[in-house]
PDB file of N, CA and C in Angstrom:
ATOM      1  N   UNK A   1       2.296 -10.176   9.400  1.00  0.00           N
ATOM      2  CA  UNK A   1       0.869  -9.901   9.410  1.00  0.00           C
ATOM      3  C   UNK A   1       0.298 -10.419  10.730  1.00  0.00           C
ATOM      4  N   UNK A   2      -0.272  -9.851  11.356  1.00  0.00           N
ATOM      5  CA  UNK A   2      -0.848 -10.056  12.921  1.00  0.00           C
ATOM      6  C   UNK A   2      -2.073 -10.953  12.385  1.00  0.00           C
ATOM      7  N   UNK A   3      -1.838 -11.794  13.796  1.00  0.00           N
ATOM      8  CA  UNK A   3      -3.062 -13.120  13.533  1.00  0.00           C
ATOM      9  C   UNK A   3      -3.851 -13.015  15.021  1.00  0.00           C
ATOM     10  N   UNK A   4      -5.064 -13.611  15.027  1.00  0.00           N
ATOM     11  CA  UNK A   4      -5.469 -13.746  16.125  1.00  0.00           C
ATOM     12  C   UNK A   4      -5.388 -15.124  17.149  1.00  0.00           C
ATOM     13  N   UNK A   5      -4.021 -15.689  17.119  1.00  0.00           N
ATOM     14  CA  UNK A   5      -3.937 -17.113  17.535  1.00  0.00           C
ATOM     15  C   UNK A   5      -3.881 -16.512  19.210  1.00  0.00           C
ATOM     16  N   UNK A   6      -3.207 -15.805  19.640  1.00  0.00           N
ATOM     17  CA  UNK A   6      -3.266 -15.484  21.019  1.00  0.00           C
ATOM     18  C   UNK A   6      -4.458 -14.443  21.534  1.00  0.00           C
ATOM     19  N   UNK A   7      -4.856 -15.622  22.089  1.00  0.00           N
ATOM     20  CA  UNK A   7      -5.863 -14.736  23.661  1.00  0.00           C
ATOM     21  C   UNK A   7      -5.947 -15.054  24.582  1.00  0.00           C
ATOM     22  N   UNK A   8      -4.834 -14.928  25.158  1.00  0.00           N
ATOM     23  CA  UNK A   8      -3.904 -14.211  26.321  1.00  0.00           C
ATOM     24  C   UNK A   8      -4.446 -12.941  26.263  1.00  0.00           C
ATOM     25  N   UNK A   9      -4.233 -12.548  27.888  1.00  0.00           N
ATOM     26  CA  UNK A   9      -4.197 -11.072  28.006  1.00  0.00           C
ATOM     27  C   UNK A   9      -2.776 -10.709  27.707  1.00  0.00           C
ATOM     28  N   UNK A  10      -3.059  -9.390  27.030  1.00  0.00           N
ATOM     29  CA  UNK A  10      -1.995  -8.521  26.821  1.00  0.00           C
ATOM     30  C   UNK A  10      -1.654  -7.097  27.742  1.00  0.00           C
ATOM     31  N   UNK A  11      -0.287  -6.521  28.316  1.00  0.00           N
ATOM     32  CA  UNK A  11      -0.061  -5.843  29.129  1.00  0.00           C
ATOM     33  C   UNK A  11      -0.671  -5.050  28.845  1.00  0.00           C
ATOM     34  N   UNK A  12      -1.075  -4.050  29.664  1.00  0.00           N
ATOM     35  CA  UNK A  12      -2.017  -2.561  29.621  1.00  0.00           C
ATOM     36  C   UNK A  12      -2.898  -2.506  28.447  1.00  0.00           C
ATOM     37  N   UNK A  13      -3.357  -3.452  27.911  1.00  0.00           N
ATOM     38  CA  UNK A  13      -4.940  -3.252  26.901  1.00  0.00           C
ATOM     39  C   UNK A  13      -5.566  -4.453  27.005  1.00  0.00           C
ATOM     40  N   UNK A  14      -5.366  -5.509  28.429  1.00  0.00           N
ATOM     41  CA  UNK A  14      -6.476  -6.469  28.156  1.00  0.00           C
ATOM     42  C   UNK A  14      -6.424  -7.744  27.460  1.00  0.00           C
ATOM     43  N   UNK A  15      -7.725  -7.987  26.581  1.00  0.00           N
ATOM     44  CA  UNK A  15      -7.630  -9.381  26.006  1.00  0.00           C
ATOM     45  C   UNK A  15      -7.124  -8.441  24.529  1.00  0.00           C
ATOM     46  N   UNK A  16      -6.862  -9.578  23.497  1.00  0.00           N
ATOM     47  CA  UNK A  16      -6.712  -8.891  22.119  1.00  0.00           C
ATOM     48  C   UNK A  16      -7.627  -8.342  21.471  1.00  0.00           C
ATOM     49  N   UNK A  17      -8.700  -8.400  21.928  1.00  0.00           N
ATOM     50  CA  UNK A  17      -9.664  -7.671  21.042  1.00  0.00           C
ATOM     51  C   UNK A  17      -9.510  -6.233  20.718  1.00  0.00           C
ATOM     52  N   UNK A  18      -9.043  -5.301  22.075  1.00  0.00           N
ATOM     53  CA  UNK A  18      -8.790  -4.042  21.871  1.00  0.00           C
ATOM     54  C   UNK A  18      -7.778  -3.700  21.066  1.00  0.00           C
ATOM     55  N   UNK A  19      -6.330  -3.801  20.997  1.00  0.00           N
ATOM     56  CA  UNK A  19      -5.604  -3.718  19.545  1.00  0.00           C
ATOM     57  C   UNK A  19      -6.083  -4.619  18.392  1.00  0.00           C
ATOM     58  N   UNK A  20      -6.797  -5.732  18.339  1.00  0.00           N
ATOM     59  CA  UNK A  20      -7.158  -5.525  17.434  1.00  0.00           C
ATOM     60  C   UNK A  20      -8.060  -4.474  16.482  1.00  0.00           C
ATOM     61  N   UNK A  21      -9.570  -4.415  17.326  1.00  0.00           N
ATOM     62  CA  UNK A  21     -10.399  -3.046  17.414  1.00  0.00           C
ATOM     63  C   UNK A  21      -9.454  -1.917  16.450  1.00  0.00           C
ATOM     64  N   UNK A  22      -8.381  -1.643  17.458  1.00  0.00           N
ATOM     65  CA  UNK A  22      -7.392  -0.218  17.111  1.00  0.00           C
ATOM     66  C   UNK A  22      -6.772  -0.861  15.740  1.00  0.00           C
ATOM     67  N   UNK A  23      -6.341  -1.735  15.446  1.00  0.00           N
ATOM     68  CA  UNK A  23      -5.742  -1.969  14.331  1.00  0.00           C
ATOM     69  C   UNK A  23      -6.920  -1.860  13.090  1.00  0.00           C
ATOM     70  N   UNK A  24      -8.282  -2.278  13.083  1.00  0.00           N
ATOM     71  CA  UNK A  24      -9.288  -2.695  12.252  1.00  0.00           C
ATOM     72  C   UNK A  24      -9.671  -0.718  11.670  1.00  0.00           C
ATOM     73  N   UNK A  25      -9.442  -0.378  12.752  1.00  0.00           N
ATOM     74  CA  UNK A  25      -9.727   1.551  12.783  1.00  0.00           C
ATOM     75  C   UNK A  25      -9.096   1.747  11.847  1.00  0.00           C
ATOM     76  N   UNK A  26      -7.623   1.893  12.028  1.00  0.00           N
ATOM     77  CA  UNK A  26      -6.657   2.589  11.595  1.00  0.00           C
ATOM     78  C   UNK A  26      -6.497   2.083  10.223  1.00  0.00           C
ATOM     79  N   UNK A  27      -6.440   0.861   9.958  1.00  0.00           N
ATOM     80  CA  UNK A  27      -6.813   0.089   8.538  1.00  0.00           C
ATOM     81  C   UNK A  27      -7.716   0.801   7.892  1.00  0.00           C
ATOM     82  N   UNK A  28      -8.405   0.720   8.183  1.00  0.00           N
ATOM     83  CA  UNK A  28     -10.276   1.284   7.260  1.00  0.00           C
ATOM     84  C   UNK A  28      -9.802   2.901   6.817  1.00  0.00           C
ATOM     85  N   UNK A  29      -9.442   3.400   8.123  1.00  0.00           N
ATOM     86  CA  UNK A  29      -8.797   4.895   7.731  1.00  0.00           C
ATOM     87  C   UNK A  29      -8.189   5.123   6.405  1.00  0.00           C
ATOM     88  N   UNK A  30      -7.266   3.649   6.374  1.00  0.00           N
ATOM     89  CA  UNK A  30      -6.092   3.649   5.714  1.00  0.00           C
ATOM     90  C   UNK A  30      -6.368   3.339   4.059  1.00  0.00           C
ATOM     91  N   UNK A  31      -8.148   3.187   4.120  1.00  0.00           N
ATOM     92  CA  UNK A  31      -8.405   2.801   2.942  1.00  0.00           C
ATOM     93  C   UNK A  31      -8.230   1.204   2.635  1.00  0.00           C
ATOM     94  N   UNK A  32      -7.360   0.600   3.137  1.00  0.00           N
ATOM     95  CA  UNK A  32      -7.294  -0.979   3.535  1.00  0.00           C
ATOM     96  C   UNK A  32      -8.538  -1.702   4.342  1.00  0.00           C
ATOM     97  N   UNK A  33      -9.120  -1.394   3.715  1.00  0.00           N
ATOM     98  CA  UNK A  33     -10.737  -2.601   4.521  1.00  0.00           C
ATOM     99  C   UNK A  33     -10.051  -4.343   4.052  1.00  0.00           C
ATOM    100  N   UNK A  34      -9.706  -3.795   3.066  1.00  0.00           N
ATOM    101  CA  UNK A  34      -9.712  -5.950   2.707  1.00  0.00           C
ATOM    102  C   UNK A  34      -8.912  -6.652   3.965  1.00  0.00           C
ATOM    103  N   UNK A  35      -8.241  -6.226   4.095  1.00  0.00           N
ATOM    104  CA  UNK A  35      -6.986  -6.161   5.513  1.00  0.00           C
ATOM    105  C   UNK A  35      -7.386  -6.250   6.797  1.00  0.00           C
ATOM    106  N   UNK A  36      -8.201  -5.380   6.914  1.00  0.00           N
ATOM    107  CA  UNK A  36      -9.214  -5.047   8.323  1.00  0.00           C
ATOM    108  C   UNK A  36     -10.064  -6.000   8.046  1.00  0.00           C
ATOM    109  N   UNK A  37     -11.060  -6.172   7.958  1.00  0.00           N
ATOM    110  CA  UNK A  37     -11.823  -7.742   7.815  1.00  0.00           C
ATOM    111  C   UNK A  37     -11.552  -8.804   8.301  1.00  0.00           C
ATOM    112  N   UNK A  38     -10.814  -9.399   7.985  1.00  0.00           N
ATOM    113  CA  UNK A  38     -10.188 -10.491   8.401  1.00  0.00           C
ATOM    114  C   UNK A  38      -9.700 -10.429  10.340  1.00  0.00           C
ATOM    115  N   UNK A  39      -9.299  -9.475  10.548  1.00  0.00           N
ATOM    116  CA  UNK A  39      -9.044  -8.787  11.981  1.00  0.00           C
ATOM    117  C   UNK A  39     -10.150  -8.986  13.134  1.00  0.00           C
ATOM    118  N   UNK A  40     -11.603  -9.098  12.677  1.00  0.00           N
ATOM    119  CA  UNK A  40     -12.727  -8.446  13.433  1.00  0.00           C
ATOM    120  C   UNK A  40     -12.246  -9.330  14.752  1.00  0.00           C
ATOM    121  N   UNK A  41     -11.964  -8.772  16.014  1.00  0.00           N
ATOM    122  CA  UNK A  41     -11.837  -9.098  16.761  1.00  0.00           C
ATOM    123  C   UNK A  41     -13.567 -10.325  17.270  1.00  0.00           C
ATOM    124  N   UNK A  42     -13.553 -11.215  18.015  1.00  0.00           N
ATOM    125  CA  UNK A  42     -14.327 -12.142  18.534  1.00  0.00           C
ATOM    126  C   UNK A  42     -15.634 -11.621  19.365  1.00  0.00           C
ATOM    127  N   UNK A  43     -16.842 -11.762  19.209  1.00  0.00           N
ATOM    128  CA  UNK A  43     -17.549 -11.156  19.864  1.00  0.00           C
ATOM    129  C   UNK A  43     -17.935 -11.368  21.163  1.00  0.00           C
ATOM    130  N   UNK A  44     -16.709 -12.196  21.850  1.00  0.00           N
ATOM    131  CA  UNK A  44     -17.142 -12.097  23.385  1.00  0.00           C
ATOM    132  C   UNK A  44     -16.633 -11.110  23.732  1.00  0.00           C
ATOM    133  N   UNK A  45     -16.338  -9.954  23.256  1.00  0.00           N
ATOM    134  CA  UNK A  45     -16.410  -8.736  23.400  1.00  0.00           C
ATOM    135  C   UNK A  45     -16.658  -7.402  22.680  1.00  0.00           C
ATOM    136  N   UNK A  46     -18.137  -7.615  22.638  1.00  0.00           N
ATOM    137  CA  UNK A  46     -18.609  -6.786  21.552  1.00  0.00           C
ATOM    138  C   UNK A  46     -18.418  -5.310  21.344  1.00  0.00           C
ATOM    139  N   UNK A  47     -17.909  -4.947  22.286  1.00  0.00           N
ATOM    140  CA  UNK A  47     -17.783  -2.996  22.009  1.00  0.00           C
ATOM    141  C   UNK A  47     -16.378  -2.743  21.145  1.00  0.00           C
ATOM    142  N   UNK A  48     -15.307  -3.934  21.330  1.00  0.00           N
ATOM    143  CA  UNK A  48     -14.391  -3.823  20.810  1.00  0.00           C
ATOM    144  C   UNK A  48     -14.938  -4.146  19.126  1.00  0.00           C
ATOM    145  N   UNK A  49     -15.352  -5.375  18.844  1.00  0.00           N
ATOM    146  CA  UNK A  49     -16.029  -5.734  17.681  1.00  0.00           C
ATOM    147  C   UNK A  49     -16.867  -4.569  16.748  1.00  0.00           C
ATOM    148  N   UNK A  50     -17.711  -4.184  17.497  1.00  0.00           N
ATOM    149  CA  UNK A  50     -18.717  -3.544  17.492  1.00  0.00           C
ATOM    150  C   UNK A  50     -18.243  -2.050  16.744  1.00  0.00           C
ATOM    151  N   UNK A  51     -16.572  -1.654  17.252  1.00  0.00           N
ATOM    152  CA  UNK A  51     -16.072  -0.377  16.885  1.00  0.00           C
ATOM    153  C   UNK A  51     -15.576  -0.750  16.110  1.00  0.00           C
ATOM    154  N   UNK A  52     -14.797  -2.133  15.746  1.00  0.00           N
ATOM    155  CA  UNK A  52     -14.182  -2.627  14.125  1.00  0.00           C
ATOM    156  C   UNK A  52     -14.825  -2.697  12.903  1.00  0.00           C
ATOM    157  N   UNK A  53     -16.045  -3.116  13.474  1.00  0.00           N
ATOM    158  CA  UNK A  53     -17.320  -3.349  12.148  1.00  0.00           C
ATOM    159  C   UNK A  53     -17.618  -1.978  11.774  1.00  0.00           C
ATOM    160  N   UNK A  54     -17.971  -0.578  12.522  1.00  0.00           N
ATOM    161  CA  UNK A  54     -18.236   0.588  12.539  1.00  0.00           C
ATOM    162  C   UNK A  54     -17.264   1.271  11.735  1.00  0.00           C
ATOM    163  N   UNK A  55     -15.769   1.296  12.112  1.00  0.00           N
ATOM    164  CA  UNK A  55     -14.801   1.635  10.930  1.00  0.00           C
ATOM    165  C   UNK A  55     -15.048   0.841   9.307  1.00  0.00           C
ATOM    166  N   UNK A  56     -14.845  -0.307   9.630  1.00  0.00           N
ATOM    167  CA  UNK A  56     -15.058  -0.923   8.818  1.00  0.00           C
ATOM    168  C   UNK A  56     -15.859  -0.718   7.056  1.00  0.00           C
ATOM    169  N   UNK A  57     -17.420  -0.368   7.690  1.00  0.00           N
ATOM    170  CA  UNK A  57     -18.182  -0.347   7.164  1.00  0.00           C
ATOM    171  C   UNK A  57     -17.918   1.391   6.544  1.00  0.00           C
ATOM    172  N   UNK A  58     -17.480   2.293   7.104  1.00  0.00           N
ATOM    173  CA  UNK A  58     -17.186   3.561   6.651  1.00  0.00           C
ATOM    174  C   UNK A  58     -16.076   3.302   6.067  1.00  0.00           C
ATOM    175  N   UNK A  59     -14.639   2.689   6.233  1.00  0.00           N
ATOM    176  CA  UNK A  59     -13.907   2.783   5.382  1.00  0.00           C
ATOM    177  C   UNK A  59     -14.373   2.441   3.911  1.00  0.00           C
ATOM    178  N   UNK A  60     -15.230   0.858   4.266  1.00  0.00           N
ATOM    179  CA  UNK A  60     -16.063   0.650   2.793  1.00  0.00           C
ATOM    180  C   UNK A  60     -16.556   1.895   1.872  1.00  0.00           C
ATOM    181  N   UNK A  61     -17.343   2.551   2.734  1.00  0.00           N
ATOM    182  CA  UNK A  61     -18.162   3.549   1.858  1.00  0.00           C
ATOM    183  C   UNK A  61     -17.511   4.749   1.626  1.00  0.00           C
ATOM    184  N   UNK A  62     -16.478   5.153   1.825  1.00  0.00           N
ATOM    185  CA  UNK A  62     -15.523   5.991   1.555  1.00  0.00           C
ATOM    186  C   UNK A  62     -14.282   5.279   0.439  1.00  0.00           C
ATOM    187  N   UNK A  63     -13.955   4.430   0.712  1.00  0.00           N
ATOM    188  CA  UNK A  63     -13.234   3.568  -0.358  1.00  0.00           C
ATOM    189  C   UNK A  63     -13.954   3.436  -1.520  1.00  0.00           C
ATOM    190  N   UNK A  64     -15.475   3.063  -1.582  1.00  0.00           N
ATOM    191  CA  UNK A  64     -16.197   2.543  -3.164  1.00  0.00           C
ATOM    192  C   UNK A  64     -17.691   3.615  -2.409  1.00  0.00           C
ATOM    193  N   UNK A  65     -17.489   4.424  -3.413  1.00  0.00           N
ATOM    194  CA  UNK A  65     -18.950   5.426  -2.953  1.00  0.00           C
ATOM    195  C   UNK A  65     -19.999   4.396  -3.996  1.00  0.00           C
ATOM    196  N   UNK A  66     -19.790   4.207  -4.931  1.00  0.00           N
ATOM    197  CA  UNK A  66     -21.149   3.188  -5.759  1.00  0.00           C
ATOM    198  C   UNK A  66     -20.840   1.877  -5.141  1.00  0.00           C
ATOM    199  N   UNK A  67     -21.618   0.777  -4.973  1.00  0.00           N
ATOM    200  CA  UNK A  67     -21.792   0.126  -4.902  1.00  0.00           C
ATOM    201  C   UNK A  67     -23.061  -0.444  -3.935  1.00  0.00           C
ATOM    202  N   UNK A  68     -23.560  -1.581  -3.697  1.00  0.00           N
ATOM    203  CA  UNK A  68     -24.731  -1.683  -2.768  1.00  0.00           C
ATOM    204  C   UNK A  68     -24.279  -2.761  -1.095  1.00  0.00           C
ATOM    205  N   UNK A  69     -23.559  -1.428  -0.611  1.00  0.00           N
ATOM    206  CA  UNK A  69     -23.333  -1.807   0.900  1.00  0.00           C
ATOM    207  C   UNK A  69     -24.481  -2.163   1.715  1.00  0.00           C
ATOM    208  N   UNK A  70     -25.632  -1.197   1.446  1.00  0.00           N
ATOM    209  CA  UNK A  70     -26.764  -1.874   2.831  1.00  0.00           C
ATOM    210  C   UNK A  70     -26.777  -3.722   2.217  1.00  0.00           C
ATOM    211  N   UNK A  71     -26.456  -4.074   0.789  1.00  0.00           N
ATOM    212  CA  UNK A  71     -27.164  -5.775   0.984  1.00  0.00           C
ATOM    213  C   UNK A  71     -25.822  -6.326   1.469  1.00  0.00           C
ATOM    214  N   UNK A  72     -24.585  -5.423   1.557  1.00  0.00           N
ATOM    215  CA  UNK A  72     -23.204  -6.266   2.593  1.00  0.00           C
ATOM    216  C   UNK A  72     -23.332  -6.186   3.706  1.00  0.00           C
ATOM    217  N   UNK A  73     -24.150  -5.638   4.372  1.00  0.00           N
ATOM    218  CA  UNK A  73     -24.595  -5.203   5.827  1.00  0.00           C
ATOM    219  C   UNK A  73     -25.932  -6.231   6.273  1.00  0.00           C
ATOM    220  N   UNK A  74     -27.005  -6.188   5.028  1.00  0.00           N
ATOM    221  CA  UNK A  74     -27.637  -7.337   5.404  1.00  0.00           C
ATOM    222  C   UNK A  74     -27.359  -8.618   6.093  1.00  0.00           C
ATOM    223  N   UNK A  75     -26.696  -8.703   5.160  1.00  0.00           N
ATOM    224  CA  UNK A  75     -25.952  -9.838   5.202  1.00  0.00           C
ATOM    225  C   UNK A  75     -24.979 -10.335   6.399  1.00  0.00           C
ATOM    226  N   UNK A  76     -24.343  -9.608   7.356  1.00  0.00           N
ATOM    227  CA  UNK A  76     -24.328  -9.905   8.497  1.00  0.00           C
ATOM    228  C   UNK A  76     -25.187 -10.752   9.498  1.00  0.00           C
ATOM    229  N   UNK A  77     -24.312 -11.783   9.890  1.00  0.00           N
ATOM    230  CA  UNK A  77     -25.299 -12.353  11.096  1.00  0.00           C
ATOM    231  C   UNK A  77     -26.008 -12.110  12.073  1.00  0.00           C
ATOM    232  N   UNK A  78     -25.073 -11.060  12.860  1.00  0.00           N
ATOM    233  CA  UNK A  78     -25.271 -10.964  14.077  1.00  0.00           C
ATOM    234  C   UNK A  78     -25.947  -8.903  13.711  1.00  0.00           C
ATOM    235  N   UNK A  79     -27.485  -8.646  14.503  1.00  0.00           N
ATOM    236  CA  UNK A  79     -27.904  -8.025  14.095  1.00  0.00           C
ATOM    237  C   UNK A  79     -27.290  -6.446  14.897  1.00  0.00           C
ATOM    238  N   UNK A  80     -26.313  -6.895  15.865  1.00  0.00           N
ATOM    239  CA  UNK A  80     -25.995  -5.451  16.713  1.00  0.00           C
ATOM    240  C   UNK A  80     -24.815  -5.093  15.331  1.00  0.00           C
ATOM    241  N   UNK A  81     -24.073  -6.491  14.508  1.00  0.00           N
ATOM    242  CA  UNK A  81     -23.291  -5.951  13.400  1.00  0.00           C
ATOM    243  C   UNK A  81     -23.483  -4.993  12.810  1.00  0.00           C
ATOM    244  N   UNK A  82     -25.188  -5.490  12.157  1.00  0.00           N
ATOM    245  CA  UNK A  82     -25.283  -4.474  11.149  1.00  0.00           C
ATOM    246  C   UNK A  82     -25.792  -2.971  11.323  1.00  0.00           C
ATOM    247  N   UNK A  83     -26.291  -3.240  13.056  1.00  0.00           N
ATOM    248  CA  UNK A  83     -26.339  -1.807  13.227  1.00  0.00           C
ATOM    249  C   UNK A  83     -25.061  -0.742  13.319  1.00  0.00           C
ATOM    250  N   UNK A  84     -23.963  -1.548  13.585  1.00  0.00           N
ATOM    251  CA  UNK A  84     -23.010  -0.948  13.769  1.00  0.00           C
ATOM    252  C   UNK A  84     -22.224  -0.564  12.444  1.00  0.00           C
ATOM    253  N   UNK A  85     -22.424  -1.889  11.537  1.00  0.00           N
ATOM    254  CA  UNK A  85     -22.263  -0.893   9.642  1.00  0.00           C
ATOM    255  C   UNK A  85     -22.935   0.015   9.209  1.00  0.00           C
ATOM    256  N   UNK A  86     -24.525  -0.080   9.803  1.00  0.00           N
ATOM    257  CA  UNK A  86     -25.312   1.384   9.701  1.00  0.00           C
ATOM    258  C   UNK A  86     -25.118   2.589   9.751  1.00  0.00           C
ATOM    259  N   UNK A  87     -24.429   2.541  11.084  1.00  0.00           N
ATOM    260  CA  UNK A  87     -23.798   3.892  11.850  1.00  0.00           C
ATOM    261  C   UNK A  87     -22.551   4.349  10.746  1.00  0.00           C
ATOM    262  N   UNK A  88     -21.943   3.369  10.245  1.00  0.00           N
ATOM    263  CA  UNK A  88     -20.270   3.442  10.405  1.00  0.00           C
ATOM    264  C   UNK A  88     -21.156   4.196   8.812  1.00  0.00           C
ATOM    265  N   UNK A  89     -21.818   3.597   8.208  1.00  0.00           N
ATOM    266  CA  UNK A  89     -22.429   4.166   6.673  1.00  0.00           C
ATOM    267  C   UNK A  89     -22.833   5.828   6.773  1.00  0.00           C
ATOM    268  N   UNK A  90     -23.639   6.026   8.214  1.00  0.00           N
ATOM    269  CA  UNK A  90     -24.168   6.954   8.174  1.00  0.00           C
ATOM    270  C   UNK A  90     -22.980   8.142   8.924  1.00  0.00           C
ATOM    271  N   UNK A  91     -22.296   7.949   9.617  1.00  0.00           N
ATOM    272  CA  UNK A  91     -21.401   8.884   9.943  1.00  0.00           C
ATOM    273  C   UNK A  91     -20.336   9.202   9.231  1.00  0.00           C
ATOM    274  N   UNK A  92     -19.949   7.806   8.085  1.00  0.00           N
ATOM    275  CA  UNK A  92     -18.578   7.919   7.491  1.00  0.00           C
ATOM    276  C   UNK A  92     -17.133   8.201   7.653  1.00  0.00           C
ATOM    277  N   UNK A  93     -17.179   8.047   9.346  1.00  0.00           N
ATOM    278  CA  UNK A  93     -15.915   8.453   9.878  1.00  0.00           C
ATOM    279  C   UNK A  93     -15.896   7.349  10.526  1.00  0.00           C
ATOM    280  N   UNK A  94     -14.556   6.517  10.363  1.00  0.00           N
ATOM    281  CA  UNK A  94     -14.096   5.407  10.996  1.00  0.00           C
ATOM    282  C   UNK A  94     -13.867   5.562  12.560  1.00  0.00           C
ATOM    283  N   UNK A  95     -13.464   6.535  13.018  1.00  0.00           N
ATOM    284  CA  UNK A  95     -13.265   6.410  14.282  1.00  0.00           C
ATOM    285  C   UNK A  95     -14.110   7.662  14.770  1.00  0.00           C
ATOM    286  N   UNK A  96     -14.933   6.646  16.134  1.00  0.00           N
ATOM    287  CA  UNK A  96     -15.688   6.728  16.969  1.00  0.00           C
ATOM    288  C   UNK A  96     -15.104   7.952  18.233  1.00  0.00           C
ATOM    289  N   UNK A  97     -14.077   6.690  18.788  1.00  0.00           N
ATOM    290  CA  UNK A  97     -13.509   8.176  19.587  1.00  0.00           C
ATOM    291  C   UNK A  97     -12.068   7.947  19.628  1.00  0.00           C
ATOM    292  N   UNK A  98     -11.587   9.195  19.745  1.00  0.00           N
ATOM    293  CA  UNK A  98      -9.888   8.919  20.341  1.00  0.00           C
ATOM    294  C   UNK A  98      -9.384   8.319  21.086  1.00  0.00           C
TER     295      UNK A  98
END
């Protein structure tokens, strides 16, 4: 199970945030949010973050159509989060771009 103990840069993608990012996607896709969660890459780099929370929040709402996601989105700290569960609610497609 991949951890986030190294941040080190990694060859041709940078710091870890970006495979992580790609891993948090492909999870949510996968119907595995509980999995992805735990992943959210660190927000000193928020676009990577920013696209994990966005899957994220659509895998949620595609995984459990009842339930009350905007008060799990509230509930976020950081407020670019919850715009980015907004989106991920309102588009329902985990990934942003290819």
């Amino acid at each position: 199970r991949p951890t986030k103990r190294s941040r080190e840069r990694l060859p041709l993608y940078g710091t870890v945030a970006r495979p992580l990012s790609t891993l948090c996607v492909e999870l949510s896709r996968a119907s595995r949010v509980s999995d992805a969660e735990p992943l959210l890459p660190e927000i000193h780099e928020p676009f990577w973050k920013l696209r994990a929370m966005h899957a994220i929040a659509a895998g949620r709402l595609r995984q459990q159509s009842e339930g009350d996601h905007l008060q799990w989105a509230d509930q976020l700290d950081d407020p670019f989060l919850r715009v980015a569960a907004y989106c991920g609610f309102a588009l329902r497609e985990a990934r942003l771009v290819d």
